[in-house]
PDB file of N, CA and C in Angstrom:
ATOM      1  N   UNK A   1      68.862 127.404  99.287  1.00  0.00           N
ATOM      2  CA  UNK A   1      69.840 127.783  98.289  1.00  0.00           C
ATOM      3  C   UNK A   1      70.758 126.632  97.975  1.00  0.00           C
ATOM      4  N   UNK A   2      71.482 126.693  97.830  1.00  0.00           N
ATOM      5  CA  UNK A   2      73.165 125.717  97.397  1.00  0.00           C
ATOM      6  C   UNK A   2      73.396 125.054  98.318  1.00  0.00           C
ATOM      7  N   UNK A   3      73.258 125.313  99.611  1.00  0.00           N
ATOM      8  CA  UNK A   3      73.352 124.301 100.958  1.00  0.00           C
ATOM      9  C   UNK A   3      72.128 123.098 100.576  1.00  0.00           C
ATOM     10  N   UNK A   4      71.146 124.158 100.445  1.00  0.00           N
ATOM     11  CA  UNK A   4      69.947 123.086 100.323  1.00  0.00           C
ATOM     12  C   UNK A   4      69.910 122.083  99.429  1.00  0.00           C
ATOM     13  N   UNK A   5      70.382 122.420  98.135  1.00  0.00           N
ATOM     14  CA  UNK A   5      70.772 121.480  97.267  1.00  0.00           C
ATOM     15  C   UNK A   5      71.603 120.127  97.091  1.00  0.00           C
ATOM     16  N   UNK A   6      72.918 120.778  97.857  1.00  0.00           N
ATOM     17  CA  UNK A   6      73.245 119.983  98.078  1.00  0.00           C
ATOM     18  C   UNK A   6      73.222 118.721  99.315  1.00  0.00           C
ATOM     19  N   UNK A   7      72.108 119.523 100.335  1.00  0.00           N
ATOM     20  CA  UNK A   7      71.893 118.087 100.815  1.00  0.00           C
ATOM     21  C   UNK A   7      70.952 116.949 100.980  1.00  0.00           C
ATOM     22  N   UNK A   8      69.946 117.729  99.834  1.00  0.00           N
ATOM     23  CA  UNK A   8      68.861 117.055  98.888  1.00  0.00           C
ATOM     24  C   UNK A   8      69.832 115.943  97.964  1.00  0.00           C
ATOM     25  N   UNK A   9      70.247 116.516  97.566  1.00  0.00           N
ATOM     26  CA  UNK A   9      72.330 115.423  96.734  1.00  0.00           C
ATOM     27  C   UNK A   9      72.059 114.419  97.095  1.00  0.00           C
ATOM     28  N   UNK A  10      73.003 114.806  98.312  1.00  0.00           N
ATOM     29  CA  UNK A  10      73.481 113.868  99.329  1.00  0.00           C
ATOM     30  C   UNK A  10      72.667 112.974  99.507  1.00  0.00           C
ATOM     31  N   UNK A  11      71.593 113.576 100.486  1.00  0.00           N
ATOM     32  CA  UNK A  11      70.406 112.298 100.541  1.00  0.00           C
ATOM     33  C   UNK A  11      69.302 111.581  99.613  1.00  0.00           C
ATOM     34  N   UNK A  12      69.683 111.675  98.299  1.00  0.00           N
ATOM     35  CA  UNK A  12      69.018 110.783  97.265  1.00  0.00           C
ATOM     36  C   UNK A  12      70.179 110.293  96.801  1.00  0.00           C
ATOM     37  N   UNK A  13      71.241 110.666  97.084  1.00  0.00           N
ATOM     38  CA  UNK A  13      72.619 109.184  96.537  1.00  0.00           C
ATOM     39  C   UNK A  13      72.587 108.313  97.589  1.00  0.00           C
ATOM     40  N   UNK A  14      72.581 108.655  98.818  1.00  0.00           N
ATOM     41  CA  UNK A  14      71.950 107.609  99.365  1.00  0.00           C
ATOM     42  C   UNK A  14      70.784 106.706  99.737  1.00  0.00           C
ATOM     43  N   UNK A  15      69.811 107.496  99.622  1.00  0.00           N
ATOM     44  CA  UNK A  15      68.815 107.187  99.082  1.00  0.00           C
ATOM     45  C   UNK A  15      68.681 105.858  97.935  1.00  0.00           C
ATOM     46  N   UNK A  16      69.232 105.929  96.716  1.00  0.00           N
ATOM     47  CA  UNK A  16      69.159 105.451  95.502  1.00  0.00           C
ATOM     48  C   UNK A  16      69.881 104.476  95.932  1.00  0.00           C
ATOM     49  N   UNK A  17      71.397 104.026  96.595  1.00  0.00           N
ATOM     50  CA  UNK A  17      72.377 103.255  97.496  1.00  0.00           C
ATOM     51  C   UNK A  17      73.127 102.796  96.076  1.00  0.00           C
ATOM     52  N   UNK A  18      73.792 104.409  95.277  1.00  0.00           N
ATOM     53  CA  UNK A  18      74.203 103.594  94.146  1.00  0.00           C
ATOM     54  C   UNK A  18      75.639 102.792  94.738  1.00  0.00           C
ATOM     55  N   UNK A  19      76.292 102.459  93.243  1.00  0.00           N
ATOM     56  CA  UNK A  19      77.624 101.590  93.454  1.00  0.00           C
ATOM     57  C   UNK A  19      78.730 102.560  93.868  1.00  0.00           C
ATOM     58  N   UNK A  20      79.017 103.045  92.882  1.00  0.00           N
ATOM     59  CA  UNK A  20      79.740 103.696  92.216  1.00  0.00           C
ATOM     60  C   UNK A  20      79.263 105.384  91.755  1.00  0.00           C
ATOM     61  N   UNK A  21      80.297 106.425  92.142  1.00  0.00           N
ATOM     62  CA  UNK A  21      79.914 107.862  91.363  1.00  0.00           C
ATOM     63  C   UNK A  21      81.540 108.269  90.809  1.00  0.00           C
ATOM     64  N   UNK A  22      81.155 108.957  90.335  1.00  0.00           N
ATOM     65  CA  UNK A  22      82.220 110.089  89.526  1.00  0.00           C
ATOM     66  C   UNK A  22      82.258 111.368  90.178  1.00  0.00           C
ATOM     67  N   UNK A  23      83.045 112.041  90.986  1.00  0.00           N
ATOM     68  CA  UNK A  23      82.672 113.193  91.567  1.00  0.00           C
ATOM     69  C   UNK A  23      83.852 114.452  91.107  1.00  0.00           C
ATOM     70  N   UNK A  24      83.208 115.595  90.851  1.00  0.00           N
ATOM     71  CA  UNK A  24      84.141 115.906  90.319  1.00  0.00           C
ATOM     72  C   UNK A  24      83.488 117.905  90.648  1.00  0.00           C
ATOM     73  N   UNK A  25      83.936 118.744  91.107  1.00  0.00           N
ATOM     74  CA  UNK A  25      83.482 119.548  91.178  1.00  0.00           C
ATOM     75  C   UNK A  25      82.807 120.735  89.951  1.00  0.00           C
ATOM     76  N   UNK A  26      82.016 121.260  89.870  1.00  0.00           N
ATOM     77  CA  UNK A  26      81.491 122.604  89.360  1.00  0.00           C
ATOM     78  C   UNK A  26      82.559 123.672  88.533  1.00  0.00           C
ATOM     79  N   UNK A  27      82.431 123.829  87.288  1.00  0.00           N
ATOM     80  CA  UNK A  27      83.451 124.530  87.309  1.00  0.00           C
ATOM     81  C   UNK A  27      82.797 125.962  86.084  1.00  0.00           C
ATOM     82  N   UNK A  28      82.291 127.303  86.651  1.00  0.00           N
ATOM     83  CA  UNK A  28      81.526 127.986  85.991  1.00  0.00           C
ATOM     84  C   UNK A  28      82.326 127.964  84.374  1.00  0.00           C
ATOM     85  N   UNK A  29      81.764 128.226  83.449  1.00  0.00           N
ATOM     86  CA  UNK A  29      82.138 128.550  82.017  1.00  0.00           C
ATOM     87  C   UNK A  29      80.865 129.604  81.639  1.00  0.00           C
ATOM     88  N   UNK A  30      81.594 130.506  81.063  1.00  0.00           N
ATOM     89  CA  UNK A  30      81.224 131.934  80.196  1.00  0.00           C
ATOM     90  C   UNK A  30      80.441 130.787  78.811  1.00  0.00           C
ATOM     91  N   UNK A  31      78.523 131.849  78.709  1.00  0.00           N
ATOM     92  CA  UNK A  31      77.931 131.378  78.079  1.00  0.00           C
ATOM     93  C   UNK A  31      77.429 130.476  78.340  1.00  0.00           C
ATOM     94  N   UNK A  32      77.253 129.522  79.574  1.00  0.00           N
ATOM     95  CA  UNK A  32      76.596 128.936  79.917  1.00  0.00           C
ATOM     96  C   UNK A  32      75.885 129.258  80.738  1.00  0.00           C
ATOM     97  N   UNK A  33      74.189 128.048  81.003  1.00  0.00           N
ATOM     98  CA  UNK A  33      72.969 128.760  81.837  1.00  0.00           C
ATOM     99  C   UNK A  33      73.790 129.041  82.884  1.00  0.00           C
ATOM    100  N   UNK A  34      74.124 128.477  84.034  1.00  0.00           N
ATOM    101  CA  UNK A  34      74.722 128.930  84.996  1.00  0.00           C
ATOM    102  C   UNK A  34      75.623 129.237  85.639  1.00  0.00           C
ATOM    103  N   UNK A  35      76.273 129.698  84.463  1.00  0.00           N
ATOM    104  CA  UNK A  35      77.585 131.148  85.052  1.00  0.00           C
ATOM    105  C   UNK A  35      77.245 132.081  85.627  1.00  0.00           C
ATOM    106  N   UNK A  36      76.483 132.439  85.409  1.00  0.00           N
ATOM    107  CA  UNK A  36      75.557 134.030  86.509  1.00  0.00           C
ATOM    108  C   UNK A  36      75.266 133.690  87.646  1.00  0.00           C
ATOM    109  N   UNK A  37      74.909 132.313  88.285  1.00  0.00           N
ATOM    110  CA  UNK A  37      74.370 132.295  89.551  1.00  0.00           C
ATOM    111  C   UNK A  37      75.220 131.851  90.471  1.00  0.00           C
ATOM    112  N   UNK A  38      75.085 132.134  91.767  1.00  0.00           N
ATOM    113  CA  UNK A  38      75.993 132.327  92.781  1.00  0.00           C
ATOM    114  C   UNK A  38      76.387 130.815  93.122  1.00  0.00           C
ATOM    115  N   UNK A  39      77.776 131.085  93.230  1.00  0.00           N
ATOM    116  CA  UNK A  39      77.992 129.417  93.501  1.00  0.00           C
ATOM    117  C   UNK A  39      78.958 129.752  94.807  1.00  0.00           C
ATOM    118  N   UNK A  40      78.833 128.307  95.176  1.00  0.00           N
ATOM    119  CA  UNK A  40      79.851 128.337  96.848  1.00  0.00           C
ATOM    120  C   UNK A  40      81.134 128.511  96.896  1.00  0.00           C
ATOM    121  N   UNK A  41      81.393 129.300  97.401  1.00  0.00           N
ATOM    122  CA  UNK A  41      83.264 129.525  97.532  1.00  0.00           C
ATOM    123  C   UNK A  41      83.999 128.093  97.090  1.00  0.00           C
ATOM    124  N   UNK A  42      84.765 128.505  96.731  1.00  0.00           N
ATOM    125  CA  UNK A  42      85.687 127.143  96.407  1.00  0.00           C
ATOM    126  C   UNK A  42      86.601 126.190  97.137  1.00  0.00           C
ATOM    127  N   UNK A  43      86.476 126.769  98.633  1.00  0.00           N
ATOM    128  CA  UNK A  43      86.713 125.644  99.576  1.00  0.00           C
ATOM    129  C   UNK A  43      85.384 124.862 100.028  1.00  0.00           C
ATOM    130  N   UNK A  44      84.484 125.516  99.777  1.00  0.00           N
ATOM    131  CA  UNK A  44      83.299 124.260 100.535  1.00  0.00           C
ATOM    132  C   UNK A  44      83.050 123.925  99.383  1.00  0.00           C
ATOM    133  N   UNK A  45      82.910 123.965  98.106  1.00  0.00           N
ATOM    134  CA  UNK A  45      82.658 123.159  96.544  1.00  0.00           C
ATOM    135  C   UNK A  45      83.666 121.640  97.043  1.00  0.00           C
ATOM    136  N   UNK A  46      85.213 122.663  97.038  1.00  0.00           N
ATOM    137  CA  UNK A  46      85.898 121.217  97.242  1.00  0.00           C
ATOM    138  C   UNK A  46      85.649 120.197  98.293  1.00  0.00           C
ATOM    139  N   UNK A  47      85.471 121.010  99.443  1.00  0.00           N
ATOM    140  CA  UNK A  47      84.889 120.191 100.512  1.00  0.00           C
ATOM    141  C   UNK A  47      83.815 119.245 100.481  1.00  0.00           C
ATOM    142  N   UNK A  48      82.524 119.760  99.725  1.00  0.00           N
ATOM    143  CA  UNK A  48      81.956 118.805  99.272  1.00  0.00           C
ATOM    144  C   UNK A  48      82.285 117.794  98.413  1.00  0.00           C
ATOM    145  N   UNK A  49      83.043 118.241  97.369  1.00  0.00           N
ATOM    146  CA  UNK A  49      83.407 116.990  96.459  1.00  0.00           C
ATOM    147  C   UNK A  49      83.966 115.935  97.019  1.00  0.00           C
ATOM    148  N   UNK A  50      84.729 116.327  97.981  1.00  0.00           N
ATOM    149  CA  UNK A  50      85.342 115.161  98.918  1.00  0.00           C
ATOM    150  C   UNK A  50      84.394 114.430  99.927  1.00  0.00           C
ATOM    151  N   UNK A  51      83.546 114.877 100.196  1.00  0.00           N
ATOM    152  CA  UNK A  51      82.148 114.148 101.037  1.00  0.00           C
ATOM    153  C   UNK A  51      81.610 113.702 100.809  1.00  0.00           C
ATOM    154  N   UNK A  52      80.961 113.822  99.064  1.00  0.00           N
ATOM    155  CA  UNK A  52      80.852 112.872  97.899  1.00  0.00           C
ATOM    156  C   UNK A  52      81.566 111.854  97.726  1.00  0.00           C
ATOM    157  N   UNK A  53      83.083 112.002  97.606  1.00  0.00           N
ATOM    158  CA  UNK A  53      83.724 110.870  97.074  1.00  0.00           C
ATOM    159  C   UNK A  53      84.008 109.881  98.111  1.00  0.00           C
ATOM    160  N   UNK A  54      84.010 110.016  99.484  1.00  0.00           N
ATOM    161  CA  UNK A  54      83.871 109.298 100.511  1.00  0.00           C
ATOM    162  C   UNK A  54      82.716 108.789 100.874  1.00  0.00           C
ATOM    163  N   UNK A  55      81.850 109.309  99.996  1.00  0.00           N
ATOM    164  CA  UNK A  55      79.983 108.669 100.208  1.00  0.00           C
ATOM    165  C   UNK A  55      80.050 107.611  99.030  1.00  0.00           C
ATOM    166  N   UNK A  56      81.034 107.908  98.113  1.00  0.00           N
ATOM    167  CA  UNK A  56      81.005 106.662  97.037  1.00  0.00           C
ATOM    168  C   UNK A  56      81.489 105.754  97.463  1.00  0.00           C
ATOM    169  N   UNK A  57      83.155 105.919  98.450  1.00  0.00           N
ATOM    170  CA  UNK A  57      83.670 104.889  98.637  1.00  0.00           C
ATOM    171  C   UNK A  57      83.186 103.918  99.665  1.00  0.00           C
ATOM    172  N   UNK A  58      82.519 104.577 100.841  1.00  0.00           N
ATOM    173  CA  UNK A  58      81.550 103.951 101.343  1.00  0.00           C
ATOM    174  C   UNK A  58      80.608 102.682 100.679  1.00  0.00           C
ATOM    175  N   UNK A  59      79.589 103.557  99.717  1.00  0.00           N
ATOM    176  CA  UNK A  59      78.536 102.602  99.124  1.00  0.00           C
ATOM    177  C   UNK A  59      79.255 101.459  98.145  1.00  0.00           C
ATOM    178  N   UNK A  60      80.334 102.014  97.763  1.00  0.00           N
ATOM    179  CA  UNK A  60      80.823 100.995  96.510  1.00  0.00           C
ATOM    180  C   UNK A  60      81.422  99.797  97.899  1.00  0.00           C
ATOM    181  N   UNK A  61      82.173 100.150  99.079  1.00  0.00           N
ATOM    182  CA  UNK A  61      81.983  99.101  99.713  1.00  0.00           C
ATOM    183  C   UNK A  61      81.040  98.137  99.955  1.00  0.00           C
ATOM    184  N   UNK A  62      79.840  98.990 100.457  1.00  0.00           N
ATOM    185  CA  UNK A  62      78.450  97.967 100.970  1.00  0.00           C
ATOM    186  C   UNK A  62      77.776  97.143  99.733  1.00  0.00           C
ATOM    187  N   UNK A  63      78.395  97.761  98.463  1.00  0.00           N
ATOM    188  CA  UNK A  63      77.907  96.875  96.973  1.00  0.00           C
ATOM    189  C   UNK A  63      78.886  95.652  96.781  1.00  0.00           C
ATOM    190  N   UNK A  64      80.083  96.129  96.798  1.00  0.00           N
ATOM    191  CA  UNK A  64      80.856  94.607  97.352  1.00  0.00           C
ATOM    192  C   UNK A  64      80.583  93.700  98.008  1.00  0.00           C
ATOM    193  N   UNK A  65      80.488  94.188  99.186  1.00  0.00           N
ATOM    194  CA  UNK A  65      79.970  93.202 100.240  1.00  0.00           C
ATOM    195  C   UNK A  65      78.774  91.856 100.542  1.00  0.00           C
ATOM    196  N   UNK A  66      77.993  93.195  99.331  1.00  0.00           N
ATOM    197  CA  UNK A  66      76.310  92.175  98.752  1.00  0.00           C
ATOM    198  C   UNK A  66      76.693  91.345  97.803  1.00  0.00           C
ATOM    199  N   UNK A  67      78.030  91.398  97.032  1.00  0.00           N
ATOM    200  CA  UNK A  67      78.028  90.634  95.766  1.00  0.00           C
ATOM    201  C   UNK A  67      78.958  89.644  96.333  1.00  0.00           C
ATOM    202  N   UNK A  68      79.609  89.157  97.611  1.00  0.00           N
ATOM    203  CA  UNK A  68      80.115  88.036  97.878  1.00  0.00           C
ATOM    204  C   UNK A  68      78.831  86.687  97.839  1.00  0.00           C
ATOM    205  N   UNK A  69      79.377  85.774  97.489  1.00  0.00           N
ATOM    206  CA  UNK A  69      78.677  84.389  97.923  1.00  0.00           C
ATOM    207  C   UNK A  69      78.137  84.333  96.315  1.00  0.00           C
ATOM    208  N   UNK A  70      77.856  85.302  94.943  1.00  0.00           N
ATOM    209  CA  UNK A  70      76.884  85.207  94.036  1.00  0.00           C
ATOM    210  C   UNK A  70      77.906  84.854  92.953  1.00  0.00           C
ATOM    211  N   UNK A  71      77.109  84.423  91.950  1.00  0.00           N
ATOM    212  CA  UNK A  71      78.395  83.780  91.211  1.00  0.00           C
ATOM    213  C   UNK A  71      78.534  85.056  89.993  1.00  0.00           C
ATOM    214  N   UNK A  72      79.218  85.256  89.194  1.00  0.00           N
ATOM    215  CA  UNK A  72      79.450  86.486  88.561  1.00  0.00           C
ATOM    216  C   UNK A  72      80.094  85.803  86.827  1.00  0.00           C
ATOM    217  N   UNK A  73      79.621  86.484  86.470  1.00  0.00           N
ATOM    218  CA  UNK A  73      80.617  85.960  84.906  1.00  0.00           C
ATOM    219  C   UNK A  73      81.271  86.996  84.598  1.00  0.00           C
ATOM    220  N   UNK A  74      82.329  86.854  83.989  1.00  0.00           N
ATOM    221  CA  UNK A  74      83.847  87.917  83.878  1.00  0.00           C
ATOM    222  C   UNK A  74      84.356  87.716  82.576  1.00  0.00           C
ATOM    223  N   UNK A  75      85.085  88.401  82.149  1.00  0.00           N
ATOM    224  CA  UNK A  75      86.097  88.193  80.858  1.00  0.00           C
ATOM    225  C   UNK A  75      87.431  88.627  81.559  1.00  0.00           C
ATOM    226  N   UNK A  76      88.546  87.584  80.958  1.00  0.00           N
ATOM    227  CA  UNK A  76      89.874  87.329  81.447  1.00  0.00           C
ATOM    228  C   UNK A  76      90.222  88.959  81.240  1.00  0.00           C
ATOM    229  N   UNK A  77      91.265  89.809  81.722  1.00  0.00           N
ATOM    230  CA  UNK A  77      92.144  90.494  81.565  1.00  0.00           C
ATOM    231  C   UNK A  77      93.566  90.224  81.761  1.00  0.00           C
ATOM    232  N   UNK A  78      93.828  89.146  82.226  1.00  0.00           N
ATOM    233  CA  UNK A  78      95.108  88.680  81.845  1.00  0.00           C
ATOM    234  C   UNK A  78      94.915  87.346  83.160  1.00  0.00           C
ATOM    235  N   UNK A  79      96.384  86.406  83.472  1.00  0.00           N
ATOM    236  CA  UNK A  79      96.062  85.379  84.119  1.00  0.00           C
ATOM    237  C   UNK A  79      95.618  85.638  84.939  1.00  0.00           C
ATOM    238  N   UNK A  80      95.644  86.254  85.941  1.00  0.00           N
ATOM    239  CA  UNK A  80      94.777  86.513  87.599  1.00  0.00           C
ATOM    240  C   UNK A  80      93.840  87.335  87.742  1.00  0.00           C
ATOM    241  N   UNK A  81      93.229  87.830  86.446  1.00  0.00           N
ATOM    242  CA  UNK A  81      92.223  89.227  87.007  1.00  0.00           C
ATOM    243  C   UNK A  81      91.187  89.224  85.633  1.00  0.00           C
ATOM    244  N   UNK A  82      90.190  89.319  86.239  1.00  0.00           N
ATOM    245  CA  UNK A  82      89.093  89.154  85.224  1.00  0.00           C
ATOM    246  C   UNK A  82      88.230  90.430  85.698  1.00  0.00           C
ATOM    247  N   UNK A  83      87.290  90.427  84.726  1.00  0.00           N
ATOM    248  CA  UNK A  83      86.205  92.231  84.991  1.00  0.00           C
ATOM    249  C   UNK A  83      85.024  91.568  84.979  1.00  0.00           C
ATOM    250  N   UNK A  84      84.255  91.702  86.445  1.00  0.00           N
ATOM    251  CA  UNK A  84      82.663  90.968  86.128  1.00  0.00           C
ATOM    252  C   UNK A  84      81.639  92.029  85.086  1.00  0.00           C
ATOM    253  N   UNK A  85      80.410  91.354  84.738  1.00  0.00           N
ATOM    254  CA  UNK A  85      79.245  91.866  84.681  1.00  0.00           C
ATOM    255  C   UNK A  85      79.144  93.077  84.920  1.00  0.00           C
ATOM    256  N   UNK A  86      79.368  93.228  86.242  1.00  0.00           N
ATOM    257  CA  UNK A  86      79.019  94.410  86.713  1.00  0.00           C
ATOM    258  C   UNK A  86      80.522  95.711  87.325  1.00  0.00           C
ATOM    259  N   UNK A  87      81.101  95.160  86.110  1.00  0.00           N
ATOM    260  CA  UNK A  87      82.218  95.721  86.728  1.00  0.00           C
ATOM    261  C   UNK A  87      83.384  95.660  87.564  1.00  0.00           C
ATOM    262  N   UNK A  88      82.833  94.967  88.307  1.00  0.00           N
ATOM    263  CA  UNK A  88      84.402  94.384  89.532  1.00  0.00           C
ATOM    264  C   UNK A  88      85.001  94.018  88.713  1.00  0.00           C
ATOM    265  N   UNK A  89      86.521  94.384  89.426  1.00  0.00           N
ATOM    266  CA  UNK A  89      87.891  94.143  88.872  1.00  0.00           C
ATOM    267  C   UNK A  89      88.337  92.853  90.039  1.00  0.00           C
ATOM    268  N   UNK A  90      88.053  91.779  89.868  1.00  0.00           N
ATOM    269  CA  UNK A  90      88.388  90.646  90.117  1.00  0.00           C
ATOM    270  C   UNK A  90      89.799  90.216  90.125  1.00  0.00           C
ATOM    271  N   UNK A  91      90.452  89.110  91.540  1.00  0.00           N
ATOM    272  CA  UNK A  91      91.579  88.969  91.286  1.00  0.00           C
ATOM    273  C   UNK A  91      90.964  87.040  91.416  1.00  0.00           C
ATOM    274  N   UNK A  92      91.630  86.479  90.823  1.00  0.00           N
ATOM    275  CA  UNK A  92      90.793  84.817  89.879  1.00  0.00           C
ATOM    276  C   UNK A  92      91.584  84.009  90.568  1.00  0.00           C
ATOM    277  N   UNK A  93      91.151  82.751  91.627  1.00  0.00           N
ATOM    278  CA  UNK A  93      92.146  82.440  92.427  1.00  0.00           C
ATOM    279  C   UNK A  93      92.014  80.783  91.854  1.00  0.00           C
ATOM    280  N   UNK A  94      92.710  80.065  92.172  1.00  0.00           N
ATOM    281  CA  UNK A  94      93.037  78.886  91.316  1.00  0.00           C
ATOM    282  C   UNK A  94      93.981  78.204  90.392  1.00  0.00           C
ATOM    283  N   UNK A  95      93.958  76.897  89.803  1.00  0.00           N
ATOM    284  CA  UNK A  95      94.941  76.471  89.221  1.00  0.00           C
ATOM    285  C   UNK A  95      94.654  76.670  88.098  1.00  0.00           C
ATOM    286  N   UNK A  96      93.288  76.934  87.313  1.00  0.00           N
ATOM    287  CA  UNK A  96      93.329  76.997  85.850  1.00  0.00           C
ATOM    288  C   UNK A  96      94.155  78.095  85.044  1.00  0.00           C
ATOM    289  N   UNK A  97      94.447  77.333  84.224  1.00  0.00           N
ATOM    290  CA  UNK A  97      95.284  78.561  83.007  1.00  0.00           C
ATOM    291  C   UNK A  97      93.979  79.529  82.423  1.00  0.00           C
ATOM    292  N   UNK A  98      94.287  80.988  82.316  1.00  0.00           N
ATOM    293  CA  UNK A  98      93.410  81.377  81.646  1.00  0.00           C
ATOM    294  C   UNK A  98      93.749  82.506  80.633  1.00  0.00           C
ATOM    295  N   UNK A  99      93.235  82.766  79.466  1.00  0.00           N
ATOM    296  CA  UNK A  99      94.034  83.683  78.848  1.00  0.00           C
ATOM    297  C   UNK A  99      92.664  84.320  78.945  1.00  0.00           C
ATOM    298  N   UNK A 100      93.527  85.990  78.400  1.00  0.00           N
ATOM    299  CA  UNK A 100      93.308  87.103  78.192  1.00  0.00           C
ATOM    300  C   UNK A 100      91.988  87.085  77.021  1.00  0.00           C
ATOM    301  N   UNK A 101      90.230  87.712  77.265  1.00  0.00           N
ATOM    302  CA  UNK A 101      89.187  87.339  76.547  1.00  0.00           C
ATOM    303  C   UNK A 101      88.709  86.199  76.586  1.00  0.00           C
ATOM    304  N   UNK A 102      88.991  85.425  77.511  1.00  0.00           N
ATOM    305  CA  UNK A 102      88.176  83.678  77.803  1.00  0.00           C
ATOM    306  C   UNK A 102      87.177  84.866  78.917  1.00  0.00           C
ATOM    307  N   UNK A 103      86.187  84.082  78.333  1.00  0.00           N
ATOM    308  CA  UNK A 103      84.820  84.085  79.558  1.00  0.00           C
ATOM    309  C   UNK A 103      84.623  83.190  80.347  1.00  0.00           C
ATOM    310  N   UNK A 104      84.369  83.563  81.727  1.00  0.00           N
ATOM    311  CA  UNK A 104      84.361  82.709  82.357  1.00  0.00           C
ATOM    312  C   UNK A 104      83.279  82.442  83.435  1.00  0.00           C
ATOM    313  N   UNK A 105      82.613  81.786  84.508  1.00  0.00           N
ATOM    314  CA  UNK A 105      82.023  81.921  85.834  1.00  0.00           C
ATOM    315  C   UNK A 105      83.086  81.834  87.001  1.00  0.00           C
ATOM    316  N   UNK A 106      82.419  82.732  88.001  1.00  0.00           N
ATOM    317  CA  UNK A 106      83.091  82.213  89.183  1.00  0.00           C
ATOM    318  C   UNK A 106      81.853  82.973  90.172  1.00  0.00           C
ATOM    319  N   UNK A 107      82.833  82.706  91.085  1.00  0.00           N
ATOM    320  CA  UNK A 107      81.616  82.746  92.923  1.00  0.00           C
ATOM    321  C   UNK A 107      82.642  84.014  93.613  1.00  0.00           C
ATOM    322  N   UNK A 108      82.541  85.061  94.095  1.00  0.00           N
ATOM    323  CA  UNK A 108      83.096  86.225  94.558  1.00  0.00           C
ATOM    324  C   UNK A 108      82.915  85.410  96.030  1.00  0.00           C
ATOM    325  N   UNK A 109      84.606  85.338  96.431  1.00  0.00           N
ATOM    326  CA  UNK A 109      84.628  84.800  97.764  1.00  0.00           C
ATOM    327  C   UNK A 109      84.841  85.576  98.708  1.00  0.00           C
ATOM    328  N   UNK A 110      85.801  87.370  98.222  1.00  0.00           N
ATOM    329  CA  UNK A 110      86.137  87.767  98.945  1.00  0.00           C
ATOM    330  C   UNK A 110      86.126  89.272  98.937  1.00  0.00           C
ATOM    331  N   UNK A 111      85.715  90.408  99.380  1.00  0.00           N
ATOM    332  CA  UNK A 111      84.600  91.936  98.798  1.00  0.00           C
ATOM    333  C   UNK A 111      86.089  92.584  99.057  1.00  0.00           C
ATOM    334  N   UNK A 112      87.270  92.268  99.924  1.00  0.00           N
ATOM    335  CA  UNK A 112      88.626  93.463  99.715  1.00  0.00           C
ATOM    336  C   UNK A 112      89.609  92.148 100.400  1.00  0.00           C
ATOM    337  N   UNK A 113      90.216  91.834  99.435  1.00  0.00           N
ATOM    338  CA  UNK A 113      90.025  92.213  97.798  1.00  0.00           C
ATOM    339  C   UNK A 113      89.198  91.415  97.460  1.00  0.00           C
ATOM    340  N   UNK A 114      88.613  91.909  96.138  1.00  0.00           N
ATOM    341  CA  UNK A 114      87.790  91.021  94.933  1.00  0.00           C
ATOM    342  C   UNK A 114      88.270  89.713  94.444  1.00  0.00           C
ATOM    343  N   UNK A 115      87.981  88.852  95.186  1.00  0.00           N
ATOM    344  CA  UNK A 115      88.294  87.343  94.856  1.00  0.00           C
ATOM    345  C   UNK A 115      87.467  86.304  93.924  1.00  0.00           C
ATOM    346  N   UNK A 116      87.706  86.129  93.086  1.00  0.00           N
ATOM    347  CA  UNK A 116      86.416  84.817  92.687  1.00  0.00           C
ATOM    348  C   UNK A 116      86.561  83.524  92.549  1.00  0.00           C
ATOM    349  N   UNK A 117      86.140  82.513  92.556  1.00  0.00           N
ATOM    350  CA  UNK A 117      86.372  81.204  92.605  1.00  0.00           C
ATOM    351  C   UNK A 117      86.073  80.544  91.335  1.00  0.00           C
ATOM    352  N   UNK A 118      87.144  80.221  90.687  1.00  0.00           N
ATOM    353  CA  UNK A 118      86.343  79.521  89.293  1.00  0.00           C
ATOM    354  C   UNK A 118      85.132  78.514  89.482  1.00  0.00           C
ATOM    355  N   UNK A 119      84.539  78.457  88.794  1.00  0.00           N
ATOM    356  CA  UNK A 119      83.381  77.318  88.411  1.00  0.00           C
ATOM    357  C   UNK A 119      83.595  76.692  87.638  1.00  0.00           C
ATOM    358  N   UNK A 120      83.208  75.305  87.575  1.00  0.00           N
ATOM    359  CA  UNK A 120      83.799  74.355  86.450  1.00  0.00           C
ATOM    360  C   UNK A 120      82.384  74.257  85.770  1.00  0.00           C
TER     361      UNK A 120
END
């Protein structure tokens, strides 16, 4: 049932070893397919959602961790913080001036916090 489901979930998000999830609980609505079927009390819904979101923060760690040492290209968000490729919110360590929409390279030196190293 619903136990089972959800820990079929569970073990293909890890499974898959994504980055990043969005977790957000179930919430029945009238007229939709599955408003009629039995859903889990609303302390273990929440409970799960929170087991989820600690399974994200987990993996989004171990995805950090893989992306130190690689070099990343970013666009400025203002002087110290740029957004890679793939998303990281980068803090840009160095003497260069950089404005806000310059593209740039750098080398991720450091997974907490998100450090990168310019490249010349």
């Amino acid at each position: 049932g619903n136990t089972c489901m959800y820990e079929r979930s569970s073990s293909l998000i890890r499974e898959l070893d994504l980055s990043y999830m969005h977790v957000f609980p179930y919430s029945p609505r009238k007229g939709t397919r599955l408003y009629s079927v039995k859903h889990p009390e609303e302390r273990v819904r929440d409970d799960r959602a929170e087991r989820l979101r600690s399974l994200s923060k987990e993996l989004n760690r171990r995805y950090t961790e893989r992306q130190v040492g690689r070099v990343l290209e970013l666009i400025v968000e203002d002087s110290h913080m740029a957004t890679s490729s793939n998303y990281l919110k980068c803090e840009v360590v160095g003497e260069s001036v950089l404005r806000s929409g310059d593209f740039i390279k750098g080398r991720l030196i450091s997974s907490n916090p998100l450090r990168v190293s310019l490249l010349s």
